[in-house]
Structures are given as structure tokens and as C-alpha cells.
N, C-alpha and C. Protein backbone atom coordinates (compact mmCIF):
# COMPACT_ATOMS: atom_id res chain seq x y z
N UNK A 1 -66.15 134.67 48.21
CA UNK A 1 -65.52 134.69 49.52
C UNK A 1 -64.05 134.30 49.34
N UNK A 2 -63.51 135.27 49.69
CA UNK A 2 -61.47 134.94 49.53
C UNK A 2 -61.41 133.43 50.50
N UNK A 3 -60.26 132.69 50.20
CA UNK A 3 -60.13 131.39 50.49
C UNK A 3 -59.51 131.86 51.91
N UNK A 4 -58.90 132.55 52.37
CA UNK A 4 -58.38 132.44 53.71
C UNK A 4 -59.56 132.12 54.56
N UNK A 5 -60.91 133.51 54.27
CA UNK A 5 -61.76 133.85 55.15
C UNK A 5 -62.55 132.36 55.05
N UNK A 6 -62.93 131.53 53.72
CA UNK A 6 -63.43 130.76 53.71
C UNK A 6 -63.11 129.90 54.89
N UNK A 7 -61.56 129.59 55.20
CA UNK A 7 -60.76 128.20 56.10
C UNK A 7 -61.14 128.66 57.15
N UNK A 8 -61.00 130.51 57.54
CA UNK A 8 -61.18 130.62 58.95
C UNK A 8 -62.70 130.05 59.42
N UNK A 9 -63.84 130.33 58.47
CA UNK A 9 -65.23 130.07 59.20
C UNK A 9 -65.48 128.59 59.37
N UNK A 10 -66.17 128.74 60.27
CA UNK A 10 -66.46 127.09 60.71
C UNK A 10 -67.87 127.19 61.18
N UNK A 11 -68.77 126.81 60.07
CA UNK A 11 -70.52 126.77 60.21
C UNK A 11 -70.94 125.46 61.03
N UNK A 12 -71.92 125.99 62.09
CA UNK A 12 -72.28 124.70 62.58
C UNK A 12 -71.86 124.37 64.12
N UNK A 13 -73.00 123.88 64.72
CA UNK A 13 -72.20 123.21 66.01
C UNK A 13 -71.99 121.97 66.37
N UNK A 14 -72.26 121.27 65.21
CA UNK A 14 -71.38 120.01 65.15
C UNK A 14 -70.00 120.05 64.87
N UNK A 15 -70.11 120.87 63.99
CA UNK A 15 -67.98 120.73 63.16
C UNK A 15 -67.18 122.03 64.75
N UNK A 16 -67.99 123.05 65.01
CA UNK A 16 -67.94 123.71 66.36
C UNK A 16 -67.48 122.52 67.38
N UNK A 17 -68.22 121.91 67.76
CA UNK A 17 -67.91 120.56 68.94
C UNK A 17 -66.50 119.73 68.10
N UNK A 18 -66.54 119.51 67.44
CA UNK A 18 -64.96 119.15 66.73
C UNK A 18 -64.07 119.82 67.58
N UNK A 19 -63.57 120.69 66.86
CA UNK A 19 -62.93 121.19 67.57
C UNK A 19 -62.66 121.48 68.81
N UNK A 20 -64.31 121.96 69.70
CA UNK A 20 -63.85 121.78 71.17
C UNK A 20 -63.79 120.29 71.53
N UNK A 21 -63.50 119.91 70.81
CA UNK A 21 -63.64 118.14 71.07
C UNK A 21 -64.67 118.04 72.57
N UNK A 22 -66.02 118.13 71.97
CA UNK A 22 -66.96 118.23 72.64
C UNK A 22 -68.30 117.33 72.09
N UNK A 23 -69.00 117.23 72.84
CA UNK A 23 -70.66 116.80 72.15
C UNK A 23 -70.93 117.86 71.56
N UNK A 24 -72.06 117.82 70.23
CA UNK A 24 -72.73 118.55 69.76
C UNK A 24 -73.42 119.55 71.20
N UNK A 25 -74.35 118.51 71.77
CA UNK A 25 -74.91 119.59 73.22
C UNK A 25 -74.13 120.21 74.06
N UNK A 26 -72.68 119.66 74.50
CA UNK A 26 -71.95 120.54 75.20
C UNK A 26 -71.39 121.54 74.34
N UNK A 27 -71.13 121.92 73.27
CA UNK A 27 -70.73 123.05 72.49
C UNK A 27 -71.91 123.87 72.34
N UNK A 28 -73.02 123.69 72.11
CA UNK A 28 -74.27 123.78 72.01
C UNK A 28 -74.52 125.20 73.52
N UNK A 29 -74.22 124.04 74.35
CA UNK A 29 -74.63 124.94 75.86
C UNK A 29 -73.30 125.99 75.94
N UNK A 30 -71.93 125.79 75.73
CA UNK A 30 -70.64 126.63 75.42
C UNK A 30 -71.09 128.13 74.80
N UNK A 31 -71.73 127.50 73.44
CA UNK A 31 -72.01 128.60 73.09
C UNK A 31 -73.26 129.84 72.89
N UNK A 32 -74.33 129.25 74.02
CA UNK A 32 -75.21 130.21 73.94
C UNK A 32 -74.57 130.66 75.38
N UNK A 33 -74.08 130.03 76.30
CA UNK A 33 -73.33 130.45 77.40
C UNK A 33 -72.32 131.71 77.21
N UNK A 34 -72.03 131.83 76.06
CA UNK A 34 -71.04 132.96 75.45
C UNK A 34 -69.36 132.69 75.85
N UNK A 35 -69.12 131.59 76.35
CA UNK A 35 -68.02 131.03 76.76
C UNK A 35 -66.83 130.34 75.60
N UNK A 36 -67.35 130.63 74.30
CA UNK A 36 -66.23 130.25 73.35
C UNK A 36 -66.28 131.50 72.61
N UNK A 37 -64.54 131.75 72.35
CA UNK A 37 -64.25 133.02 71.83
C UNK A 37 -64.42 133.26 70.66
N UNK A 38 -65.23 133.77 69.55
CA UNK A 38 -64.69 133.42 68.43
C UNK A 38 -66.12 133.54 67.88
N UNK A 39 -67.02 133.18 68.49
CA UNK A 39 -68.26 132.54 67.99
C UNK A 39 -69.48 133.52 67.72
N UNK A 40 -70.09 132.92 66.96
CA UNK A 40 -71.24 134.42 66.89
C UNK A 40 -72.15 133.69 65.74
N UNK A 41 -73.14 134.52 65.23
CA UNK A 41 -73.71 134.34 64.52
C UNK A 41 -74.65 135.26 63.89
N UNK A 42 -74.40 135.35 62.74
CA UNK A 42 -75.33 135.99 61.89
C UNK A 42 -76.95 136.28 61.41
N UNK A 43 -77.46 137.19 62.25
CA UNK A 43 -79.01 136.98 62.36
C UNK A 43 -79.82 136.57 63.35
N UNK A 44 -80.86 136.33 63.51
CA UNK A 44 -81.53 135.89 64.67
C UNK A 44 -81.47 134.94 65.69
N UNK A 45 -82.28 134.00 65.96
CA UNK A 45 -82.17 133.14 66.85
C UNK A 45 -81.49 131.72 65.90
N UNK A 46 -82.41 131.76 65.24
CA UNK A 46 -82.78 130.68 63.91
C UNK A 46 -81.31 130.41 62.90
N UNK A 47 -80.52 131.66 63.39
CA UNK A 47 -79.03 131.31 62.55
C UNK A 47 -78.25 130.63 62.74
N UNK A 48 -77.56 129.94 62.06
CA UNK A 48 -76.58 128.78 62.13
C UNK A 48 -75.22 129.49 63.24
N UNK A 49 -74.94 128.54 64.39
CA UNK A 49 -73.60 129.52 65.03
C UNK A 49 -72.09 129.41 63.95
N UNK A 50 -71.63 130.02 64.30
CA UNK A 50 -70.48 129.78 63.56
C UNK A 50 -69.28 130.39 64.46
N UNK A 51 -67.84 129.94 63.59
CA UNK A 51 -66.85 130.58 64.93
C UNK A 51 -65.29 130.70 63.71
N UNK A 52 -64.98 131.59 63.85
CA UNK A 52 -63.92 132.31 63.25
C UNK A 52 -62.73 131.08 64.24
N UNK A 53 -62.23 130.36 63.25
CA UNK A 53 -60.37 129.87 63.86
C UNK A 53 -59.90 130.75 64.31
N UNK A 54 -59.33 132.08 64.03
CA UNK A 54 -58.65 132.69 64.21
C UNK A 54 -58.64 133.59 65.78
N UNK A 55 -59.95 134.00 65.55
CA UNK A 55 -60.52 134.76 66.92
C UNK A 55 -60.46 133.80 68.06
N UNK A 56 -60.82 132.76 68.04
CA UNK A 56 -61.05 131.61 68.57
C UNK A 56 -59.55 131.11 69.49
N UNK A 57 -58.45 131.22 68.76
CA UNK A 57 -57.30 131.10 68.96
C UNK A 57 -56.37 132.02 69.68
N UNK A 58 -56.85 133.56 69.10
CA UNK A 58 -56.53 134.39 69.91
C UNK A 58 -57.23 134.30 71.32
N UNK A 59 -58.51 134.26 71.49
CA UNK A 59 -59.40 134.20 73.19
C UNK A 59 -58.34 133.42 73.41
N UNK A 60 -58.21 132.02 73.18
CA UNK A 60 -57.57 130.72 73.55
C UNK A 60 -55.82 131.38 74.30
N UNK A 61 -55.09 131.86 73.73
CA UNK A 61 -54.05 131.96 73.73
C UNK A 61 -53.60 133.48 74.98
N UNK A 62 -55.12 134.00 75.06
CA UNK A 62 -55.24 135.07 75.66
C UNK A 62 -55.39 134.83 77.35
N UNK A 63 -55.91 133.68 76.94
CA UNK A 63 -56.23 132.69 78.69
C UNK A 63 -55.19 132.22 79.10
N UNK A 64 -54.51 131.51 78.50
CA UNK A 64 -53.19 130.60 78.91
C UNK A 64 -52.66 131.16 79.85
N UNK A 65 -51.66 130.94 80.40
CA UNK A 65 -51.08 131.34 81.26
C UNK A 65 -49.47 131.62 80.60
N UNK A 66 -48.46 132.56 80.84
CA UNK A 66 -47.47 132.78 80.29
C UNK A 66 -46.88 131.67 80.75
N UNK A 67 -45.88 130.91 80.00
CA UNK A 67 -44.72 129.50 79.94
C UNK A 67 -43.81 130.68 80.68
N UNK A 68 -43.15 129.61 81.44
CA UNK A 68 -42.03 129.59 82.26
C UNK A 68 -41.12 129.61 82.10
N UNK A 69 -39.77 130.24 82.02
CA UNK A 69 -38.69 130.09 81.50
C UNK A 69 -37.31 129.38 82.38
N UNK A 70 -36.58 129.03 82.41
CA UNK A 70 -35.60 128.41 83.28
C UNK A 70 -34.63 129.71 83.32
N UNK A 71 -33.87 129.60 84.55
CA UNK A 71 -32.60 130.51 85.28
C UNK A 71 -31.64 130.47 84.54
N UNK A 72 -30.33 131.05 85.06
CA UNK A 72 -29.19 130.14 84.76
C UNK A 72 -28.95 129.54 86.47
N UNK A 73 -29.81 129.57 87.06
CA UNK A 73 -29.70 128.73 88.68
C UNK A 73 -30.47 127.75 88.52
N UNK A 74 -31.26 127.41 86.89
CA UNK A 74 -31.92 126.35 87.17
C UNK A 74 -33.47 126.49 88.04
N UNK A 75 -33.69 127.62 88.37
CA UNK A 75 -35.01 128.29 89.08
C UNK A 75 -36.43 128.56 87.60
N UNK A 76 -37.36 128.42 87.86
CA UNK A 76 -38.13 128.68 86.71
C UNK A 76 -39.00 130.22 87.21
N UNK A 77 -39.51 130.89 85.80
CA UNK A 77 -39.81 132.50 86.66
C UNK A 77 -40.74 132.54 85.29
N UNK A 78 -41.68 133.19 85.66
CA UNK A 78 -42.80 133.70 84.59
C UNK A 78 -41.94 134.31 83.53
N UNK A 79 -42.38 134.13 82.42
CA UNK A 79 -41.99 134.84 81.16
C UNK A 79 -42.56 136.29 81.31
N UNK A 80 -42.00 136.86 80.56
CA UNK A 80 -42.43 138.69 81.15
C UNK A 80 -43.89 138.44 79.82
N UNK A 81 -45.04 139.59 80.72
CA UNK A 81 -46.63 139.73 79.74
C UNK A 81 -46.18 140.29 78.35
N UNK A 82 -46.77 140.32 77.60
CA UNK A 82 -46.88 141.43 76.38
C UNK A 82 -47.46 142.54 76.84
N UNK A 83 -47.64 143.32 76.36
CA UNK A 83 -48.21 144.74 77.21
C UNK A 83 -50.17 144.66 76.73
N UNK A 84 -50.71 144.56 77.52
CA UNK A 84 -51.82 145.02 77.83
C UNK A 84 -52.85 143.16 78.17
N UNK A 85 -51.78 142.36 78.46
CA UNK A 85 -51.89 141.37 79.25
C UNK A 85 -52.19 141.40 80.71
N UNK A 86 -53.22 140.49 81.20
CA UNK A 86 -53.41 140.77 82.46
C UNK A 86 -53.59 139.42 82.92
């Protein structure tokens, strides 16, 4: 397994709740809820979840809301979308 792909996976829904800086059970319920981006798992019921950093970051970053930019009046105004932002 190439070392990038290795850093991106993250086995488990304990080291999973890490990151959402969560309980094991609230990541637990997150993710059979289908509510964390990123996440999936390989095989049946019985498979370990796991969740890609990367994907994870993109959902994340996909939610946010665009930052605000200042005027030159000192007024603040949405930053313009990327295209196929909604």
C-alpha cells in the first residue's frame, strides 16, 4: 500500500471518533446514519468502518459556508462560489 494512501485511511471507529472529536457511540451512530463524508466500508455488515482524510475534508469544506470578504467601504459580502457550488 503506497504511503500517502496508507495516511489517508483511518480504520476503526474509535480513531473515526478522534477525529470527529466524538464518543466511540456517537461516531458509531454518525456513521451508520451516513452523515460523515468520507466513510465507508469494505464488505459486509461485520467490516471494520473506515474513512478516507481526504474525502472527509472535501464533504467538510463542501458544507462550510463561503468566508466573507471586506469592501473598500468596510461592508462585508460573500466571497463569489466556485462553479458547481450550491
Amino acid at each position: 500500500m503506497p504511503d500517502d494512501l496508507k495516511n489517508d485511511i483511518v480504520r476503526g471507529v474509535a480513531a473515526i471518533a478522534l477525529i470527529l472529536n466524538t464518543t466511540s457511540r456517537g461516531a458509531y451512530h454518525l456513521l451508520e446514519a451516513g452523515r460523515v463524508p468520507g466513510a465507508f466500508k469494505l464488505g459486509g455488515r461485520t467490516s471494520p468502518w473506515m474513512l478516507s482524510r481526504s474525502k472527509f475534508r472535501e464533504g467538510i469544506e463542501q458544507k462550510m459556508p463561503a468566508p466573507k470578504k471586506e469592501t473598500a467601504t468596510g461592508s462585508a459580502e460573500a466571497a463569489p462560489q466556485p462553479p458547481g457550488a450550491a
